[in-house]
N, C-alpha and C. Protein backbone atom coordinates (compact mmCIF):
# COMPACT_ATOMS: atom_id res chain seq x y z
N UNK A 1 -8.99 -26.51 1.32
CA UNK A 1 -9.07 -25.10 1.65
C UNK A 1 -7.66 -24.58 1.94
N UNK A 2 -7.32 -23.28 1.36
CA UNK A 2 -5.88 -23.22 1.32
C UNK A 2 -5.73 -21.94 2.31
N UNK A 3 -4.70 -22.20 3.37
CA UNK A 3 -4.59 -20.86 4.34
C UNK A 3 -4.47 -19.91 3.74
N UNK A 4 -5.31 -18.81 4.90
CA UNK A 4 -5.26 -17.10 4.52
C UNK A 4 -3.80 -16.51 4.36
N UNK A 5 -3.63 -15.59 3.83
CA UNK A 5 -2.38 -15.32 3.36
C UNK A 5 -1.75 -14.05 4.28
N UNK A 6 -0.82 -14.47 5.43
CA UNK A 6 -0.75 -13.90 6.40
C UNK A 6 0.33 -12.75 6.07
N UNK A 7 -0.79 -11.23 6.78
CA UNK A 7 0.13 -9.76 6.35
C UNK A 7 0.71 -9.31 7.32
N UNK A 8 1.56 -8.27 7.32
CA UNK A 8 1.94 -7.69 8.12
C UNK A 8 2.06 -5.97 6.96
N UNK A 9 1.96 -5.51 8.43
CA UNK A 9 2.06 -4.20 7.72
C UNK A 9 3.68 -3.80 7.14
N UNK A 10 2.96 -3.47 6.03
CA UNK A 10 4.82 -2.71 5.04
C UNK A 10 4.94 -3.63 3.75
N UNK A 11 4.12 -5.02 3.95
CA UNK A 11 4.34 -5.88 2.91
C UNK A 11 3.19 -5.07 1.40
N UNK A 12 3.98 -5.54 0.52
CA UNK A 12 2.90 -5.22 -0.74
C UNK A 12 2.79 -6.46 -1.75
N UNK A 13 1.15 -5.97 -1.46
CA UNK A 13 0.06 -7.28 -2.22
C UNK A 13 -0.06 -6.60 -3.67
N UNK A 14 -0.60 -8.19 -4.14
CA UNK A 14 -1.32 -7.68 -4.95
C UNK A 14 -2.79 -7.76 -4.76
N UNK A 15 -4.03 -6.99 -5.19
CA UNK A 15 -5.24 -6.80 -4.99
C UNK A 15 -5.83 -6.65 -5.96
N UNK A 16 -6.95 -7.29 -6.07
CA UNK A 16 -8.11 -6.81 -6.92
C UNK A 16 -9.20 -5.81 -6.29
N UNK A 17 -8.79 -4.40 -7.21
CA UNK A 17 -9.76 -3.53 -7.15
C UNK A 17 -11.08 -3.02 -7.35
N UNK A 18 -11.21 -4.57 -8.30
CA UNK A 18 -12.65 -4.42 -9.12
C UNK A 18 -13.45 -4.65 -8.62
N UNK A 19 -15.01 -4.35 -8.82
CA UNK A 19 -15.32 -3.18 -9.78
C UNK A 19 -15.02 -1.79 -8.25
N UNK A 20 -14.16 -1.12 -9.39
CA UNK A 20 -14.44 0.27 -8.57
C UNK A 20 -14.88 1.70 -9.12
N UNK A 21 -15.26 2.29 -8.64
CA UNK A 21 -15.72 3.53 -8.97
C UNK A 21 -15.03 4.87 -9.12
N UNK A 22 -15.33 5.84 -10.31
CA UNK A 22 -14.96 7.07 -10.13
C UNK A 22 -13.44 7.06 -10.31
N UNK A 23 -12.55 7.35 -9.48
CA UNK A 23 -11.57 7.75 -9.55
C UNK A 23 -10.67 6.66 -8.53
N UNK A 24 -11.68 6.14 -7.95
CA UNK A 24 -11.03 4.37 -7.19
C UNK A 24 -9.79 3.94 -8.21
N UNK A 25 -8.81 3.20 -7.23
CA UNK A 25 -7.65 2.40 -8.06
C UNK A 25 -8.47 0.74 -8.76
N UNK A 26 -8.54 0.91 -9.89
CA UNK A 26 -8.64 0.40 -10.84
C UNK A 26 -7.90 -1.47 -11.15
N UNK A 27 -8.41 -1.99 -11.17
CA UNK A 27 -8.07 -3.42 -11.62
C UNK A 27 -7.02 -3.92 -10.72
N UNK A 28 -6.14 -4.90 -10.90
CA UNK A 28 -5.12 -6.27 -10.03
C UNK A 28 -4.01 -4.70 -10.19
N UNK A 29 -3.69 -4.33 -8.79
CA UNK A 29 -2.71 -3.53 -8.57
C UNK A 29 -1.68 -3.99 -7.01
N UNK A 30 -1.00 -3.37 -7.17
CA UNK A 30 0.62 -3.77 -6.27
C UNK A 30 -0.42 -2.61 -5.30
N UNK A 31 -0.47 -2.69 -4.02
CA UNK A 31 -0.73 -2.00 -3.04
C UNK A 31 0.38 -2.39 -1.74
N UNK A 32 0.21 -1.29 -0.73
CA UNK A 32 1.09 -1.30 0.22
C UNK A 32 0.17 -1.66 1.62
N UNK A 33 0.29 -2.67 2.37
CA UNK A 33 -0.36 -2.99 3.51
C UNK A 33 0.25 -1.73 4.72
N UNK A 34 -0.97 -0.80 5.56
CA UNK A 34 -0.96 -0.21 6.24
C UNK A 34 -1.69 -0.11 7.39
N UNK A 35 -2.51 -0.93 7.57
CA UNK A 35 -3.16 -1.43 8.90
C UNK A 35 -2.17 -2.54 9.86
N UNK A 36 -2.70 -1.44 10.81
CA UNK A 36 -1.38 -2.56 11.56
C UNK A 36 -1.26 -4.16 11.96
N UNK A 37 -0.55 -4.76 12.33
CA UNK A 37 -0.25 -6.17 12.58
C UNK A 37 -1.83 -7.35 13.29
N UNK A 38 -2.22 -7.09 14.22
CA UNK A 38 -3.63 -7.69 14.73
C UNK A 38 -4.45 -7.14 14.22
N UNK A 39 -4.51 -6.44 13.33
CA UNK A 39 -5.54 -5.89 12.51
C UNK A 39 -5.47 -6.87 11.30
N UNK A 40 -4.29 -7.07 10.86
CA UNK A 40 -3.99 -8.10 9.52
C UNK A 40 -4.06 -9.08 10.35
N UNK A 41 -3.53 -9.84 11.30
CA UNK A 41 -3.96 -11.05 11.84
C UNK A 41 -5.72 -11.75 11.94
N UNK A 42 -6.10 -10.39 12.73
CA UNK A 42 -7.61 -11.15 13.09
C UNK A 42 -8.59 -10.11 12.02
N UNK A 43 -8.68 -9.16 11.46
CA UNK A 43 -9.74 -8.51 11.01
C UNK A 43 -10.08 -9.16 9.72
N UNK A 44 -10.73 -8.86 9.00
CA UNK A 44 -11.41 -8.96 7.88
C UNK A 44 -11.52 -8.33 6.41
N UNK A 45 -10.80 -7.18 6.76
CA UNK A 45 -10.24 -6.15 6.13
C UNK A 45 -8.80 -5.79 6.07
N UNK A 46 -8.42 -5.32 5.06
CA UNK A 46 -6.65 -4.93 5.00
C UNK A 46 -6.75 -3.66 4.50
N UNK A 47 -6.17 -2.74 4.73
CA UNK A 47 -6.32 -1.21 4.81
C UNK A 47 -4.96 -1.19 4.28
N UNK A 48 -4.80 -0.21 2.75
CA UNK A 48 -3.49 -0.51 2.01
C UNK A 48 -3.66 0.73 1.32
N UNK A 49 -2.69 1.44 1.02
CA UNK A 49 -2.34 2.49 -0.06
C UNK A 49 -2.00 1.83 -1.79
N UNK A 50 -2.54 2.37 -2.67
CA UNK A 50 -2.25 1.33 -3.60
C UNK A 50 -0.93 2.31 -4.67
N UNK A 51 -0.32 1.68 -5.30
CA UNK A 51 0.95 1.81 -6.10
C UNK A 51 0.42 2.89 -7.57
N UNK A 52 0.91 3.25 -7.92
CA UNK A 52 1.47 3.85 -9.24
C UNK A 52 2.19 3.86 -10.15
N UNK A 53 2.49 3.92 -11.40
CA UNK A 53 3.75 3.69 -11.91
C UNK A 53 4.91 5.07 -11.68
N UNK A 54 5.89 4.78 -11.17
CA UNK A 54 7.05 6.13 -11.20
C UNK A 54 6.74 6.52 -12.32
N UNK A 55 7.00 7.91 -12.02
CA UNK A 55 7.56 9.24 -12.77
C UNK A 55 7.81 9.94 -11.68
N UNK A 56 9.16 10.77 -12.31
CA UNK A 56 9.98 12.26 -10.89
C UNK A 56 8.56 12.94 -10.70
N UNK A 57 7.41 13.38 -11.55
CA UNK A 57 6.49 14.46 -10.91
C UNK A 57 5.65 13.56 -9.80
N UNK A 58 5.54 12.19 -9.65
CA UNK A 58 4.64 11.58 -8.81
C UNK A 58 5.47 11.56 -7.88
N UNK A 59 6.68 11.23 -7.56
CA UNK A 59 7.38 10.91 -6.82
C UNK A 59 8.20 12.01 -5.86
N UNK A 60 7.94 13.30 -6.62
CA UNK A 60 7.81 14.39 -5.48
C UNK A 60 6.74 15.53 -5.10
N UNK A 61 5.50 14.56 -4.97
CA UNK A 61 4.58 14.74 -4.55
C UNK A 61 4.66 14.02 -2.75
N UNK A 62 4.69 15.16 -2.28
CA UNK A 62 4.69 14.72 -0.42
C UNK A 62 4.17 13.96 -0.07
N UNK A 63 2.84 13.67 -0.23
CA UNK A 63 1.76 12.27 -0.67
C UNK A 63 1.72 11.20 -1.12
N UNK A 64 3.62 10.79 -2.17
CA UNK A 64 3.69 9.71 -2.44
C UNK A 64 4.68 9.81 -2.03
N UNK A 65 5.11 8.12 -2.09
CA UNK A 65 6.28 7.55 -1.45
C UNK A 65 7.07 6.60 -3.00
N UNK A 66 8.08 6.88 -2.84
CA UNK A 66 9.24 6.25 -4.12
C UNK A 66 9.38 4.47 -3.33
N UNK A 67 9.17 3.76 -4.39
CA UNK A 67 9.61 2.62 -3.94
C UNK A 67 10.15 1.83 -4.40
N UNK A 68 11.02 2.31 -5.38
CA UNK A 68 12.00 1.55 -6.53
C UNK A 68 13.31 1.39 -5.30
N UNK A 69 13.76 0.17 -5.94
CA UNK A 69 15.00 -0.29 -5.24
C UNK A 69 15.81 0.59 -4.61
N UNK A 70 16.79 0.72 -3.72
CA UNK A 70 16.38 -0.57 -2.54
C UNK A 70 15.33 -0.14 -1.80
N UNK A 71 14.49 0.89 -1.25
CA UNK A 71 13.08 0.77 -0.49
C UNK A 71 12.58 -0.50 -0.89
N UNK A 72 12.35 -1.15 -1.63
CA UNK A 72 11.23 -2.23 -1.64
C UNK A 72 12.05 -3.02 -2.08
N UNK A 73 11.49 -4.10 -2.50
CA UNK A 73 12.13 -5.39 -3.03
C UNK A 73 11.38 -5.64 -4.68
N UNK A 74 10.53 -4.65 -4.82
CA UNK A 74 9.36 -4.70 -6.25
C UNK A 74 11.03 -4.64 -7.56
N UNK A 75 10.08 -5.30 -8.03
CA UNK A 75 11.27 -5.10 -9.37
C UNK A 75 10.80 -4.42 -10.76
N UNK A 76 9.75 -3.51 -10.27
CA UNK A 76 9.16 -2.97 -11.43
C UNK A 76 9.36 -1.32 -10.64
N UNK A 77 9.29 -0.48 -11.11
CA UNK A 77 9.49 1.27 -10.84
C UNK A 77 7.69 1.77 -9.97
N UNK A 78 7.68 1.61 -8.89
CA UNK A 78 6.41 2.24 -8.39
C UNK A 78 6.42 3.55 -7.52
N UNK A 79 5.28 4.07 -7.27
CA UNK A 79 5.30 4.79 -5.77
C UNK A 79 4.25 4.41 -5.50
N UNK A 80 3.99 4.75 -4.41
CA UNK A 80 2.68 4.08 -3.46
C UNK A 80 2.03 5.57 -2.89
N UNK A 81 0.47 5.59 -3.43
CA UNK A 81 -0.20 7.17 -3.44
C UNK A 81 -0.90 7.18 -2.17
N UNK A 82 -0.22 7.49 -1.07
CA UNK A 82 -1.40 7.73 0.14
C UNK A 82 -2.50 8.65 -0.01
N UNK A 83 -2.40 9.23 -0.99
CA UNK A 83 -3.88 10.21 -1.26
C UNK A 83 -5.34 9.29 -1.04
N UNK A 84 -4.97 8.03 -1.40
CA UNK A 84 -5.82 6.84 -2.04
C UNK A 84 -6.04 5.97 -0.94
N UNK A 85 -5.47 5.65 0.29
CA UNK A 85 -5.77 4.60 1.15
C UNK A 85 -7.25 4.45 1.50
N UNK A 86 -6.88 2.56 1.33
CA UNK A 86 -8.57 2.29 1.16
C UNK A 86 -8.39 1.23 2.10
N UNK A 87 -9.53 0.31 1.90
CA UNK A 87 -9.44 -0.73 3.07
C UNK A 87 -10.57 -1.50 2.13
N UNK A 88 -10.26 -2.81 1.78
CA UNK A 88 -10.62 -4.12 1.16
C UNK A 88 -10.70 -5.17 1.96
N UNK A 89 -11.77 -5.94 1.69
CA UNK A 89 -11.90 -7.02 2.00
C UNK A 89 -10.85 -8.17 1.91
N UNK A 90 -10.59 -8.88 2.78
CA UNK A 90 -9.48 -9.90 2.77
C UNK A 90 -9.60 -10.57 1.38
N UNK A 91 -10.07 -10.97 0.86
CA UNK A 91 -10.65 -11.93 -0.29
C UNK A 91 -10.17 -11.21 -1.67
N UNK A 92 -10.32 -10.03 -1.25
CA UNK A 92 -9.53 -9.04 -2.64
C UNK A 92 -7.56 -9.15 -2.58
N UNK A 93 -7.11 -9.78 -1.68
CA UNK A 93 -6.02 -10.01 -1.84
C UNK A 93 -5.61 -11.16 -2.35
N UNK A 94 -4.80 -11.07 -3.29
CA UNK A 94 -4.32 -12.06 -4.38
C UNK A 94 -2.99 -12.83 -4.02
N UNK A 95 -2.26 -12.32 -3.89
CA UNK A 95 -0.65 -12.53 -3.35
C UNK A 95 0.26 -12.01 -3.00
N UNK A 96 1.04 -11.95 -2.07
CA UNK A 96 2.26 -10.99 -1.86
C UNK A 96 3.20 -10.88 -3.08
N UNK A 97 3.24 -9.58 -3.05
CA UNK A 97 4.54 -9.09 -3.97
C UNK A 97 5.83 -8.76 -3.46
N UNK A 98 5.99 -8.73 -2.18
CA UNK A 98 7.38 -8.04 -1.61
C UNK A 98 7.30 -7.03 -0.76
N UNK A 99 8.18 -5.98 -0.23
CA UNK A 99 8.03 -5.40 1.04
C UNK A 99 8.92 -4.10 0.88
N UNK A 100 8.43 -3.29 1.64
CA UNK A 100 9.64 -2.01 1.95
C UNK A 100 9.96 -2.29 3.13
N UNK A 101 11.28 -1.39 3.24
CA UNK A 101 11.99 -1.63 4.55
C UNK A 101 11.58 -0.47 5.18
N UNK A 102 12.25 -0.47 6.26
CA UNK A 102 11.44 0.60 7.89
C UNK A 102 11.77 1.95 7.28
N UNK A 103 13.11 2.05 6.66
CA UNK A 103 13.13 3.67 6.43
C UNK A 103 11.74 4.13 5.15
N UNK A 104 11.44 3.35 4.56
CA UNK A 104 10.62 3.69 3.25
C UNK A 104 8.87 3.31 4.55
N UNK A 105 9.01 2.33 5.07
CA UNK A 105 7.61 2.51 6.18
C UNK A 105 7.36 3.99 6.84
N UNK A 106 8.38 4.50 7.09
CA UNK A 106 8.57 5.88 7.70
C UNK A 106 8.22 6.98 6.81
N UNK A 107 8.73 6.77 5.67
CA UNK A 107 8.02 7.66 4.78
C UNK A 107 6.83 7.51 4.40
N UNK A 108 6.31 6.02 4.69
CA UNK A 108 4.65 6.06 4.38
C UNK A 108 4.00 6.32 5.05
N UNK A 109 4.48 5.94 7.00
CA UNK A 109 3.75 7.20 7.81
C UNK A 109 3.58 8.85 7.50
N UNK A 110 4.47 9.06 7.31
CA UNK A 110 4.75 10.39 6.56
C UNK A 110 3.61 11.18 6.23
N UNK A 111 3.80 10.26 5.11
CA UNK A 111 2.84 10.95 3.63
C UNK A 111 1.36 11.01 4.43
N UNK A 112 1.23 9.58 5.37
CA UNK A 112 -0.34 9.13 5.66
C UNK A 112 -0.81 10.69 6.80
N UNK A 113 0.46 10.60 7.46
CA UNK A 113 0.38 11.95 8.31
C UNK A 113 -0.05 13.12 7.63
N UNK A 114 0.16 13.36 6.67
CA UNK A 114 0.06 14.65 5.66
C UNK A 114 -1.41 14.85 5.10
N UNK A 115 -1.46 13.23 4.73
CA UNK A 115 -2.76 13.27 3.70
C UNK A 115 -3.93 13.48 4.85
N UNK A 116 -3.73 12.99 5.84
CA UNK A 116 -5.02 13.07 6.82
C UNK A 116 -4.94 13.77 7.85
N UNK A 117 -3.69 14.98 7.81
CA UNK A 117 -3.87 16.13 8.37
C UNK A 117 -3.96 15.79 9.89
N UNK A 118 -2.51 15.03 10.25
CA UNK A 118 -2.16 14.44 11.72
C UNK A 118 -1.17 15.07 12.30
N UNK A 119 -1.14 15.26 13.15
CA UNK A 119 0.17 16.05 13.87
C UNK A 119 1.17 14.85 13.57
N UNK A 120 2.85 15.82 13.47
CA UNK A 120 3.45 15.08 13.77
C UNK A 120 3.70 14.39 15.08
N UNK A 121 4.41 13.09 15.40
CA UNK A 121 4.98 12.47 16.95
C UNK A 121 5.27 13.09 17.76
């Protein structure tokens, strides 16, 4: 039996989305872990915004966050769509892909602030 694959929030997995519905993110995608730290330790669930491929019109959308180098460590061109935050079962996580750093975490509070209509701090 091989240990659970320990998260912390800011890291990005990869996940299986399948089967999802409607307008759900779709198949093995790069997502961004956003539930916080004892939540990824002890829960059961991982609560993650999932990725996109860049383009400038996604990427200045207030709602997404740019995470092409240096924000992240991904070596492929993404943004990460907080419109979309979902929350999956542990078991739908596949493997870590890499991480953003605190200033690009800040912008994913951000966006999460926006999309769900939170006061700012």
């Amino acid at each position: 039996m091989t240990e659970p694959l320990r998260l912390r929030r800011g890291d990005i997995v990869w996940v299986n989305c399948e089967p999802s519905v409607g307008a759900e993110p779709k198949k093995v995608r790069t997502c961004v872990v956003v539930s916080n730290d004892v939540a990824n330790q002890f829960g059961q669930v991982v609560t993650v915004i999932p990725t996109q491929r860049f383009t400038k019109e996604r990427a200045a959308r207030a709602f997404m966050v740019d995470l092409r180098s240096p924000r992240s460590n991904l070596t492929v061109e993404r943004v990460a769509n907080a419109s979309m935050i979902t929350s999956y079962d542990r078991s739908r996580v596949v493997k870590r892909a890499g991480s953003v750093n605190r200033a690009t975490l800040e912008r994913v509070d951000a966006a999460l602030r926006l999309h769900l209509g939170l006061e700012e701090p």
